[in-house]
N, C-alpha and C. Protein backbone atom coordinates (compact mmCIF):
# COMPACT_ATOMS: atom_id res chain seq x y z
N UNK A 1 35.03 7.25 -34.97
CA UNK A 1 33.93 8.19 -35.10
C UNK A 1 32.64 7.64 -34.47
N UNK A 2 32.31 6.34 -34.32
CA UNK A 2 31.01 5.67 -33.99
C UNK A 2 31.25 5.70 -32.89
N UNK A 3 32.65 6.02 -32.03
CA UNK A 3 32.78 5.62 -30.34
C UNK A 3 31.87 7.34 -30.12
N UNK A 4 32.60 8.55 -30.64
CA UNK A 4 32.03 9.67 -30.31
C UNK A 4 30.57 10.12 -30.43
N UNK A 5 30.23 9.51 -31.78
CA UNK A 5 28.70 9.37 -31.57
C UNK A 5 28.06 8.81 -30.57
N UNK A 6 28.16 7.66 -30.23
CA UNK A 6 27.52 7.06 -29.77
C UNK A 6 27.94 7.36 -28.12
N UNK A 7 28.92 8.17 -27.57
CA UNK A 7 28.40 8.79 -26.84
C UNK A 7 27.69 10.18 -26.59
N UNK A 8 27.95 10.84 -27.63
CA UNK A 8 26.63 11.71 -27.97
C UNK A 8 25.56 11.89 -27.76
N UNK A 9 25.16 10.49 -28.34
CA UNK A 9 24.02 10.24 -28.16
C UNK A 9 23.73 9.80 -26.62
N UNK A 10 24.86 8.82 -25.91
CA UNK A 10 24.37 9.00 -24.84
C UNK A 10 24.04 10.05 -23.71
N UNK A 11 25.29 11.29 -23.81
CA UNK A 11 24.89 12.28 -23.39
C UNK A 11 23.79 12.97 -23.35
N UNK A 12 22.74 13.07 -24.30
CA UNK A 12 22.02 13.64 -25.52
C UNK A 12 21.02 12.84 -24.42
N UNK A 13 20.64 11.55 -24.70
CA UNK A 13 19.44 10.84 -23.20
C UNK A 13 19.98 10.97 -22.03
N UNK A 14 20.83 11.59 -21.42
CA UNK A 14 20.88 11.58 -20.08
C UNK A 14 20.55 13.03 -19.67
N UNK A 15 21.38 14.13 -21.20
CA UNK A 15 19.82 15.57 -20.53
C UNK A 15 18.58 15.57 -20.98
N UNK A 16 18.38 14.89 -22.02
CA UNK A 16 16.66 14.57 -22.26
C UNK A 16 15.88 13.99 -20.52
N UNK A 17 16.93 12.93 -20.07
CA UNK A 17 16.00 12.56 -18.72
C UNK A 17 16.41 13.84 -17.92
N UNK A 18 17.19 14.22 -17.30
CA UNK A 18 17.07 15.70 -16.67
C UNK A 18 16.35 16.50 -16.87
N UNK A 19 16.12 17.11 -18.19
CA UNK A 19 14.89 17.95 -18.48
C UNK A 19 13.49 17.41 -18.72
N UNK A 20 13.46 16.29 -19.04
CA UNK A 20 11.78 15.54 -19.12
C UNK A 20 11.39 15.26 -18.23
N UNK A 21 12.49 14.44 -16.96
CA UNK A 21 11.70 14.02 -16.09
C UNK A 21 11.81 14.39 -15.05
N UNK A 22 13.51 14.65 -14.52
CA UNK A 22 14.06 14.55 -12.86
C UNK A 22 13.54 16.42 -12.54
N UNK A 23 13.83 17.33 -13.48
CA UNK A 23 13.24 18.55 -13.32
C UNK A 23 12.19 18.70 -12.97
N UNK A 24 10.92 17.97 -13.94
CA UNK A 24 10.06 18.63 -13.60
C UNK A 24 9.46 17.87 -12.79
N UNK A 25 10.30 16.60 -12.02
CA UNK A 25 9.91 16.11 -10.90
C UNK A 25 9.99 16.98 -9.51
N UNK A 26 11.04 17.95 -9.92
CA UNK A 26 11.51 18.58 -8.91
C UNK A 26 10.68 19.90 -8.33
N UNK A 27 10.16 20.11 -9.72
CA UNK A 27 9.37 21.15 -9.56
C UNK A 27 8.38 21.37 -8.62
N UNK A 28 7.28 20.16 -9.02
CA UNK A 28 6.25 19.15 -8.90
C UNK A 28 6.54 19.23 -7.16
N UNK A 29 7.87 18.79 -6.66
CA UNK A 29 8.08 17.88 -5.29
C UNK A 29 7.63 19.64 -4.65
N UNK A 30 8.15 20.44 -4.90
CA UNK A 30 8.68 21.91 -3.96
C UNK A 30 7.74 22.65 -3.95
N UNK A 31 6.28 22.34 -5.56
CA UNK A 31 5.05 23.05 -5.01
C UNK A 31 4.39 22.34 -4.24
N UNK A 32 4.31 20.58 -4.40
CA UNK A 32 3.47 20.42 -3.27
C UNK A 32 3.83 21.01 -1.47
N UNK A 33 5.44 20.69 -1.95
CA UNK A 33 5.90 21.17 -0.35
C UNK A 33 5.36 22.14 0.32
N UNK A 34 5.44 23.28 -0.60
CA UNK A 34 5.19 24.67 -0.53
C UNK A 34 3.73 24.70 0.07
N UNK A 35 2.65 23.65 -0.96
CA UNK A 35 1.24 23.92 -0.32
C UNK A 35 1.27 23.42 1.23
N UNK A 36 1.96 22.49 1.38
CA UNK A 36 1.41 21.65 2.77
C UNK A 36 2.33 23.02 3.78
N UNK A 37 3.21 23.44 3.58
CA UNK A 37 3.98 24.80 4.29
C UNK A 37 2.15 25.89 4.55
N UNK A 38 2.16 26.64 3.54
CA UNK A 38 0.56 26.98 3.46
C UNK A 38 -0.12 26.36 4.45
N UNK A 39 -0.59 25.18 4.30
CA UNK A 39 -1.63 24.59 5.47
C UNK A 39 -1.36 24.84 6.50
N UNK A 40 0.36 24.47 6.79
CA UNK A 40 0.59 24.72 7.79
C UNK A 40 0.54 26.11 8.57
N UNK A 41 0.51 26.99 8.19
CA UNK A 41 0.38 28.68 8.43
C UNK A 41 -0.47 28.49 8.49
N UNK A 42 -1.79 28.09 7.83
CA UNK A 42 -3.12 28.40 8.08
C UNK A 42 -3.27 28.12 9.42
N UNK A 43 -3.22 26.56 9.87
CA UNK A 43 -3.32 25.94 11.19
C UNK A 43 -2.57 26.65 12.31
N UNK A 44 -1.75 27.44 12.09
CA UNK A 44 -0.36 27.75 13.32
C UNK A 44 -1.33 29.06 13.44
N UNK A 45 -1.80 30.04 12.67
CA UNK A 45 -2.95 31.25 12.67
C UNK A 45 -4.09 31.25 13.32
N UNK A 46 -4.66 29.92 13.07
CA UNK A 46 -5.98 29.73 13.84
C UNK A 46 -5.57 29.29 15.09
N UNK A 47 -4.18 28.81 15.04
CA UNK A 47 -4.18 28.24 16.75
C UNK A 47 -4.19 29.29 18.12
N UNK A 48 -3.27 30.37 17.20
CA UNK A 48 -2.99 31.41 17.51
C UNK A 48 -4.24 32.12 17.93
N UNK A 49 -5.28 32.12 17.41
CA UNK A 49 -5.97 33.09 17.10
C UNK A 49 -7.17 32.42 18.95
N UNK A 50 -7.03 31.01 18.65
CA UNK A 50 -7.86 30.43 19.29
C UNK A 50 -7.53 30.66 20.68
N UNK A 51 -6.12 30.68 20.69
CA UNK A 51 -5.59 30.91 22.56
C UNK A 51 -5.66 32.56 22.74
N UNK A 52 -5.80 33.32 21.47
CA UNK A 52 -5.90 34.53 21.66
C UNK A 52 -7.18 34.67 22.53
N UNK A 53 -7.84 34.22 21.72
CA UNK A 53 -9.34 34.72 22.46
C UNK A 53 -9.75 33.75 23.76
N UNK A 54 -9.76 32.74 24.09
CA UNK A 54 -9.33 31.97 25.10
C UNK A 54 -8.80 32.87 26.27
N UNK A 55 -7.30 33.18 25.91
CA UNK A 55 -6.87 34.36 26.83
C UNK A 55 -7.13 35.29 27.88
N UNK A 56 -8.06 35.93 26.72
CA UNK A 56 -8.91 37.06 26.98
C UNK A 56 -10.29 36.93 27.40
N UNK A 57 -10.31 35.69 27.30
CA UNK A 57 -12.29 36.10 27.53
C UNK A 57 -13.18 36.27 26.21
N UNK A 58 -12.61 36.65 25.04
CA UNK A 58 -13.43 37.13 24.46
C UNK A 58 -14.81 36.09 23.83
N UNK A 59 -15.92 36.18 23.91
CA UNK A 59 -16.80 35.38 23.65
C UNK A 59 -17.90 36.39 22.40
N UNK A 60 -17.63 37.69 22.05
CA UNK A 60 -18.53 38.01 21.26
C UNK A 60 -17.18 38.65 20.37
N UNK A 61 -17.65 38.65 19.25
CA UNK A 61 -16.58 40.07 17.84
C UNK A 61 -17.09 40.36 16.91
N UNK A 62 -16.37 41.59 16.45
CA UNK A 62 -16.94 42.05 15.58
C UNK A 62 -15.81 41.94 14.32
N UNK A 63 -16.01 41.88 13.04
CA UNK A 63 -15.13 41.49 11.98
C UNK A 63 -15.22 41.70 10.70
N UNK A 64 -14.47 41.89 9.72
CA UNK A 64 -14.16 41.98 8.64
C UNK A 64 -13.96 40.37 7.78
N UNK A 65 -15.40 40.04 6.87
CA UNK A 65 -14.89 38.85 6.37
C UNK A 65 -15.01 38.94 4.58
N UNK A 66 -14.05 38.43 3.90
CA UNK A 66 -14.11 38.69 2.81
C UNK A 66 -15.15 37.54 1.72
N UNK A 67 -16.02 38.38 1.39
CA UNK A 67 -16.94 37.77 0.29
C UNK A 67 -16.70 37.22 -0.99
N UNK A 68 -15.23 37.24 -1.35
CA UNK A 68 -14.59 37.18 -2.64
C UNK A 68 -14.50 38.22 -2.95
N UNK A 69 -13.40 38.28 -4.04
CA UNK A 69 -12.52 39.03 -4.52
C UNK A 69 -12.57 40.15 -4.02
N UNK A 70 -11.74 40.42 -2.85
CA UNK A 70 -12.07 41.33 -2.08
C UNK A 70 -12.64 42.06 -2.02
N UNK A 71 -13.51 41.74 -1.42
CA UNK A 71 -14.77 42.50 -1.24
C UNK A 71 -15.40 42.09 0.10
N UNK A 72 -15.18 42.81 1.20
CA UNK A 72 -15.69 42.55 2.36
C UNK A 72 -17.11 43.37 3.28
N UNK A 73 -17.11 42.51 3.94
CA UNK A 73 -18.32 43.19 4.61
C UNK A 73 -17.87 42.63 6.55
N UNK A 74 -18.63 43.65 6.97
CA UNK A 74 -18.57 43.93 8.40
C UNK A 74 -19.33 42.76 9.19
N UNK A 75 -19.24 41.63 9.89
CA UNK A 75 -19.98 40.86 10.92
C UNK A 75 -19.63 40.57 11.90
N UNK A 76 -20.82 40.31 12.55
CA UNK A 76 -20.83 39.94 14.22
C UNK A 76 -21.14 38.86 14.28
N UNK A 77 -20.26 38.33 15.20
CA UNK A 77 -20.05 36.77 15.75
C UNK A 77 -20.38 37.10 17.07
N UNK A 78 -21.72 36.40 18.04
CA UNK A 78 -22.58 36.68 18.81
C UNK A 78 -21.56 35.32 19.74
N UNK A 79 -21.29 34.58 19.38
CA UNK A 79 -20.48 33.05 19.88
C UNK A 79 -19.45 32.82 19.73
N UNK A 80 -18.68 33.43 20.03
CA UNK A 80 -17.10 32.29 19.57
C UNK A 80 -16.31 31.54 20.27
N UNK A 81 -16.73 30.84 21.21
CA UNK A 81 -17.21 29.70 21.97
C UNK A 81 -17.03 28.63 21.26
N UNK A 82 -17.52 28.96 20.02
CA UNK A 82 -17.93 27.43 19.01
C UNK A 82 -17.48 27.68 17.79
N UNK A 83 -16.43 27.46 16.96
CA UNK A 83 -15.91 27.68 15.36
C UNK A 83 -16.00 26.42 14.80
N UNK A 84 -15.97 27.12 13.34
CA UNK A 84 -15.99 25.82 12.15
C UNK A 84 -14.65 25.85 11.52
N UNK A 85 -14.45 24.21 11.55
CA UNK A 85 -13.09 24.47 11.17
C UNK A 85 -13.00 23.38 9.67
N UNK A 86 -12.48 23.54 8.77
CA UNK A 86 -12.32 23.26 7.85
C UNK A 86 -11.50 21.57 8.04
N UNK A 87 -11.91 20.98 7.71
CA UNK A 87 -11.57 19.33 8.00
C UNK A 87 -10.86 19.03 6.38
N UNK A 88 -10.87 19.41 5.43
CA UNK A 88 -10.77 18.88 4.27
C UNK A 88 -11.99 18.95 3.17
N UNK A 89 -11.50 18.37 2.37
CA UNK A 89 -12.66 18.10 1.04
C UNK A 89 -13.73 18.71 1.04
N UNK A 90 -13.78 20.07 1.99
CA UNK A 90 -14.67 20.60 1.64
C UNK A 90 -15.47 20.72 2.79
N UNK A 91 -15.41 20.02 3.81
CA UNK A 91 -16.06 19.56 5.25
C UNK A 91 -15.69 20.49 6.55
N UNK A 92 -16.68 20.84 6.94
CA UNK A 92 -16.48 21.70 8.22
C UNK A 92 -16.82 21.69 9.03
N UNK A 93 -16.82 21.19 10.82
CA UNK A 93 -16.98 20.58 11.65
C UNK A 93 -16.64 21.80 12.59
N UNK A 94 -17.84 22.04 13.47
CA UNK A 94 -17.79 22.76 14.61
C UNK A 94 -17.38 21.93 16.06
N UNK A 95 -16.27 23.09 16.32
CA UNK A 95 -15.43 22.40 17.41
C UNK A 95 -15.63 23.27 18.30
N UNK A 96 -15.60 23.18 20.34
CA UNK A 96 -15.55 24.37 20.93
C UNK A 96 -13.63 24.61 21.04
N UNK A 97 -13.47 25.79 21.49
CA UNK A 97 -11.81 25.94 21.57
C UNK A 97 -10.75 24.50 21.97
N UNK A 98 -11.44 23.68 23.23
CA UNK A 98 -10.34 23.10 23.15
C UNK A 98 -10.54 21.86 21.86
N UNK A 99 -11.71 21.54 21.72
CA UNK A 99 -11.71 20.49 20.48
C UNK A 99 -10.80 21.09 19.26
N UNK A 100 -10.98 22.50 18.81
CA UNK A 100 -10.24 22.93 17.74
C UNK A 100 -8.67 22.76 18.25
N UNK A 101 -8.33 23.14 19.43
CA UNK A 101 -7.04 22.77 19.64
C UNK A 101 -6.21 21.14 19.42
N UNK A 102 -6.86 20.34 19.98
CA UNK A 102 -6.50 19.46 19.57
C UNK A 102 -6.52 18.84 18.23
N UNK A 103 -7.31 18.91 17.50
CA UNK A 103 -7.70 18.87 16.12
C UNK A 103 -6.07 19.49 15.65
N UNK A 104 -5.89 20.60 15.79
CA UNK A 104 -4.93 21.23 15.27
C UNK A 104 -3.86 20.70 14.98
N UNK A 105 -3.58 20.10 16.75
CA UNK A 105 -2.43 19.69 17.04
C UNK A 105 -2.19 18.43 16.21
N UNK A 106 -3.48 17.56 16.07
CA UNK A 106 -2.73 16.12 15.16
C UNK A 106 -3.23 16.95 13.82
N UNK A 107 -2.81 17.62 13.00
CA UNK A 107 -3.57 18.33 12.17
C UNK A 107 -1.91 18.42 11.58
N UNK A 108 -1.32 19.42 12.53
CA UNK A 108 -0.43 20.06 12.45
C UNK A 108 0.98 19.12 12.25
N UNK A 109 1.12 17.88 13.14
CA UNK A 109 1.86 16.93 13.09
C UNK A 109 1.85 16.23 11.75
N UNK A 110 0.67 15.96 11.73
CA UNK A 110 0.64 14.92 9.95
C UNK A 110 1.41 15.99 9.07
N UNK A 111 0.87 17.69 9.11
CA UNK A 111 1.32 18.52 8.46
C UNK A 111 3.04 17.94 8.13
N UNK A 112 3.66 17.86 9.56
CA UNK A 112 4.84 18.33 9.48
C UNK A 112 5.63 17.18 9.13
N UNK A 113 5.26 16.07 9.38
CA UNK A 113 5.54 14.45 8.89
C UNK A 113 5.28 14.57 6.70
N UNK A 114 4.39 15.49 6.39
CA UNK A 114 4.34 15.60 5.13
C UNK A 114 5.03 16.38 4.17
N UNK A 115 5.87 17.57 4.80
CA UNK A 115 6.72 18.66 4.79
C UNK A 115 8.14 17.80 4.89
N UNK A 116 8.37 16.65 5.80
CA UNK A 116 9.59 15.73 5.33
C UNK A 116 9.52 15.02 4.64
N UNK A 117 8.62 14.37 4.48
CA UNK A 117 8.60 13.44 3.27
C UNK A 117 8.93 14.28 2.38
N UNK A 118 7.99 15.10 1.81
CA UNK A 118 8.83 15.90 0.85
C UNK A 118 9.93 16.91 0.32
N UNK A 119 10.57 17.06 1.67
CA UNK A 119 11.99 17.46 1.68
C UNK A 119 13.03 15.93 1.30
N UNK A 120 12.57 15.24 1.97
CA UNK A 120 13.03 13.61 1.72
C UNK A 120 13.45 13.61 0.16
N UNK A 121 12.01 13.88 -0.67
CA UNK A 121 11.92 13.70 -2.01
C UNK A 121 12.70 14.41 -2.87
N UNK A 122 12.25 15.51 -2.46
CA UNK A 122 13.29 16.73 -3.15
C UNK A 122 14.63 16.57 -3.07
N UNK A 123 15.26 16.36 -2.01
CA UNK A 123 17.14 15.81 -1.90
C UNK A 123 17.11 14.59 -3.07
N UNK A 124 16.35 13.64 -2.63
CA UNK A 124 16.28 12.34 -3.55
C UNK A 124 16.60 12.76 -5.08
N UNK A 125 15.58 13.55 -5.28
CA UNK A 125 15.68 14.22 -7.12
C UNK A 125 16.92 14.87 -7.11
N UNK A 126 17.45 15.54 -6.49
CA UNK A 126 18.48 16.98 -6.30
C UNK A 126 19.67 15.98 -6.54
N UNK A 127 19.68 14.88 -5.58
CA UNK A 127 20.25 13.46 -5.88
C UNK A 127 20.89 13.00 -6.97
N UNK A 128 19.66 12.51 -7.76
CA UNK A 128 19.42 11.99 -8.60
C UNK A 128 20.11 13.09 -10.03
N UNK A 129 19.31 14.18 -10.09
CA UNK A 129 20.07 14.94 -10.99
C UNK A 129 21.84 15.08 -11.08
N UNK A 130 22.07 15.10 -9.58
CA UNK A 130 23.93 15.84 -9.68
C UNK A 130 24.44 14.46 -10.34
N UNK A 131 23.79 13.16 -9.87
CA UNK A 131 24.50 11.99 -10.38
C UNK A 131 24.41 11.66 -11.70
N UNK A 132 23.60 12.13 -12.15
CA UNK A 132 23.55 12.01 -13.86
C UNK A 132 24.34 12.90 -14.52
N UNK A 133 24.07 14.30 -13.72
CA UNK A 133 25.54 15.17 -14.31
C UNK A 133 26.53 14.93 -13.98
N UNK A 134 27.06 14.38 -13.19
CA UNK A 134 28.53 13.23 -13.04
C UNK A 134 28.92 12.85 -14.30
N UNK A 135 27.54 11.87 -14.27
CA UNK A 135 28.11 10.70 -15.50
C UNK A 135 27.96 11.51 -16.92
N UNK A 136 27.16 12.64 -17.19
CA UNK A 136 27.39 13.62 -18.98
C UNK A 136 29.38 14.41 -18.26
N UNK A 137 29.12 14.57 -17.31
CA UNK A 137 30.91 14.92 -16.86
C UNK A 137 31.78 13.65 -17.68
N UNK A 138 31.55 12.60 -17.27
CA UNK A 138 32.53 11.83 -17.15
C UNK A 138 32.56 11.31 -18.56
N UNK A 139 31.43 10.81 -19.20
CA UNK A 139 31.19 10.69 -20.64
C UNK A 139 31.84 11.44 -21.31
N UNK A 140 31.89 12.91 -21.19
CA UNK A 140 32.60 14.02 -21.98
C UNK A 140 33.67 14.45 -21.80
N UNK A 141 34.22 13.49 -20.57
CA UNK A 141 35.91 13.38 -20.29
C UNK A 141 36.27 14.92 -20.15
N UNK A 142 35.14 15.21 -18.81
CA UNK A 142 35.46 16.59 -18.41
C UNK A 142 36.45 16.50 -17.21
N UNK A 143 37.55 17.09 -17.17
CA UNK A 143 37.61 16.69 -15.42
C UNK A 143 36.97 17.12 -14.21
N UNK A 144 37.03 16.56 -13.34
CA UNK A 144 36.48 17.21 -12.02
C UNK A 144 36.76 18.15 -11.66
N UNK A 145 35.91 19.28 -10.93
CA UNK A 145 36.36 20.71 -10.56
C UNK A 145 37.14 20.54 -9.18
């Protein structure tokens, strides 16, 4: 009877660590992923946007910018020649088109170097979980499917 308990109990800590930790590690790994995915759209939009007008010539527009919670108002951009581009922490640095382009481009790379790492991570946990459910398998003298 103390052999069955006592793997019980081990079973018993090996889904306590699945659900306490390796889960909501997992969770954790796939929203950050998700945000740096986000950044990345942001950056691939403006790049877009930048060879758009480049393209064309266009040097004056007219636009729709939102004030919060949607709620917009109508402006004219007399220059767009010269944009501000969001650097981080809050920081915004006027670039002309090709400075924003390049910016982008190592912008965009770190992006995508950070998007594997955390695919990296996520397999790692995904990993980590199937192998612990192995061993509550094997503990509970399930057989293999």
């Amino acid at each position: 009877m103390d052999e069955i308990a006592s793997r019980e109990e081990k079973v018993r800590k090996f889904e306590e660590f699945v659900d306490r930790r390796l889960k909501p590690d997992l969770v954790k790994a796939v929203a950050q992923r998700d945000k740096v995915f986000q950044q990345q759209k942001v950056f691939q939009d403006l790049r877009r946007n930048i060879q758009y007008l480049e393209k064309n010539g266009v040097t004056s527009l007219r636009t729709m910018v939102n004030l919060g919670s949607e709620v917009f108002m109508q402006a004219d951009v007399p220059d767009t020649r010269h944009i501000f581009v969001d650097i981080g922490m809050g920081f915004h640095v006027e670039f002309t088109w090709s400075e924003a382009l390049e910016f982008i481009s190592v912008r965009e790379s770190r992006l995508a170097k950070q998007i594997e790492e955390y695919t990296h991570l996520i397999a790692t946990v995904k990993a980590q979980i199937k192998l612990v459910c192995e061993g509550i398998r094997e503990l509970l003298q399930i057989p293999a499917e």
